[in-house]
Protein backbone atom coordinates (compact mmCIF):
# COMPACT_ATOMS: atom_id res chain seq x y z
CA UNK A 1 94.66 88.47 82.81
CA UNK A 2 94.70 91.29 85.38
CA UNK A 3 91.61 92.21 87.18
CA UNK A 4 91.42 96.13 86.72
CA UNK A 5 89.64 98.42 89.24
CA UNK A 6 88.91 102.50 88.30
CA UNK A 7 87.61 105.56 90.30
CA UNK A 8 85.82 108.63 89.14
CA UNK A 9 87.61 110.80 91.49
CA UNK A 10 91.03 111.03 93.38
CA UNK A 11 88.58 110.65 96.66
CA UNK A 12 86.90 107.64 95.16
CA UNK A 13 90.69 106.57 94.06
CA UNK A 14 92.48 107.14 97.82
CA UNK A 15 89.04 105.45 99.30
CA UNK A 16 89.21 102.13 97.01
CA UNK A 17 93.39 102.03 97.97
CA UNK A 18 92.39 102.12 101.12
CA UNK A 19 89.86 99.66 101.07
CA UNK A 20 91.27 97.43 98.60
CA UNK A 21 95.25 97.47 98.97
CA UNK A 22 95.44 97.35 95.26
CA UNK A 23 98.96 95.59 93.28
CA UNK A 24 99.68 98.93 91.05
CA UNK A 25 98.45 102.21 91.08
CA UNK A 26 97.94 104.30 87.67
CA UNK A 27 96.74 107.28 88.34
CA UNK A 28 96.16 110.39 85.40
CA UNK A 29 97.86 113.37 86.51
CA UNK A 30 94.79 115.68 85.55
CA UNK A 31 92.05 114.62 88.35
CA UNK A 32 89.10 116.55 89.74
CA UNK A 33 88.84 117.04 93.57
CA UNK A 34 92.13 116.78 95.04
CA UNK A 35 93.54 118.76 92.60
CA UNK A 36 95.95 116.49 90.80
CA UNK A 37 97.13 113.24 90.30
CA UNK A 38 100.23 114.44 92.20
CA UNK A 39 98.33 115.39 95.25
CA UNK A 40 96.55 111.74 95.17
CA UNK A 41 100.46 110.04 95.00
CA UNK A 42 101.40 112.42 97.76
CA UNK A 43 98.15 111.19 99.31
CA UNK A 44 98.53 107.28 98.73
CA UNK A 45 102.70 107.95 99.59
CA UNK A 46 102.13 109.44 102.81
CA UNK A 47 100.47 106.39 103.32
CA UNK A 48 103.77 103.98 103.93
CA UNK A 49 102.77 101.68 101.42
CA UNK A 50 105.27 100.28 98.30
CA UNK A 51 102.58 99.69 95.64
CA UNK A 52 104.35 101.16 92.43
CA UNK A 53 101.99 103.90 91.36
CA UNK A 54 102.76 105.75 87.56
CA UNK A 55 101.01 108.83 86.51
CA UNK A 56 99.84 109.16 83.03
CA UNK A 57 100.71 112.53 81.94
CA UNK A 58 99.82 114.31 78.29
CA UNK A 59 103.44 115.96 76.62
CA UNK A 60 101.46 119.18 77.47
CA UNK A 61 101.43 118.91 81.66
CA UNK A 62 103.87 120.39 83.12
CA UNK A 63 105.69 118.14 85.33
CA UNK A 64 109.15 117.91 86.50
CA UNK A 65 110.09 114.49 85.67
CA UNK A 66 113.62 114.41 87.26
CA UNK A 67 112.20 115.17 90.63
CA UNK A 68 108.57 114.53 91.04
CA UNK A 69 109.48 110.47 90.72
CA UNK A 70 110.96 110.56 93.99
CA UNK A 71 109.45 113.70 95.71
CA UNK A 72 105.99 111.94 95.30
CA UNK A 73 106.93 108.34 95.68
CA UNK A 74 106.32 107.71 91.79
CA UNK A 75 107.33 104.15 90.47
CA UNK A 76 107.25 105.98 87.05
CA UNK A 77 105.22 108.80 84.93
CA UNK A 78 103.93 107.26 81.57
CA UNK A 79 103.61 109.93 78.45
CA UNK A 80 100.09 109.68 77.69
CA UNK A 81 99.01 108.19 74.19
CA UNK A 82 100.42 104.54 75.79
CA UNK A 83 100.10 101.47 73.37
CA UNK A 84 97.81 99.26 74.87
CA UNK A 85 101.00 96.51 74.44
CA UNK A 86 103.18 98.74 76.46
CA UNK A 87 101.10 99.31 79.10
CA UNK A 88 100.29 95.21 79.75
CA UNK A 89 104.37 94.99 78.98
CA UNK A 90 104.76 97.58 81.49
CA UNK A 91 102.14 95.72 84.17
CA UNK A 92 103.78 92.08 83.76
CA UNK A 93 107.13 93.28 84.72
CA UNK A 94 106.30 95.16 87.51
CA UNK A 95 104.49 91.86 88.72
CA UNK A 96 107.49 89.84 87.74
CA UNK A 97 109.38 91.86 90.22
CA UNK A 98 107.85 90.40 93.12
């Protein structure tokens, strides 16, 4: 199993990353306080760190997929519903990778 971690707030979120140095990042692009879950990647990014990090993002957001990847240090954005049994799919492989 995989010991999960969760933050009320993109300040309690860049606070715990900080603290904690967690193995994968999911953030939900809609936050409260720093405006987005694109400001938080930018945020977590900026940092120099190579944790992959995915926002969740409902097919309403509007969000440039071809360059915010990239442009934010994204690992991925994830189309929110997610199956449960993608999301754990999604998790072991990017352990597998190293």
């Amino acid at each position: 199993g995989y010991e999960v971690q969760s933050a009320a707030s993109g300040m309690e979120g860049l606070r715990f990353y900080k603290d904690q140095k967690p193995d994968l990042v999911l953030l939900d692009l809609m936050m409260e306080e720093i405006d987005s879950g694109t400001n938080l990647a930018q945020a977590l990014h900026a940092l120099g760190e190579t944790v992959p990090i995915y926002i969740l993002s409902s097919t309403g957001d509007s969000l440039n997929l071809a360059t915010s990847c990239q442009d934010l240090g994204l690992t991925g954005i994830l189309q929110k519903p997610i199956a449960p049994d993608r999301l754990l799919s999604l998790v072991a492989a990017n352990f597998a990778k190293g």
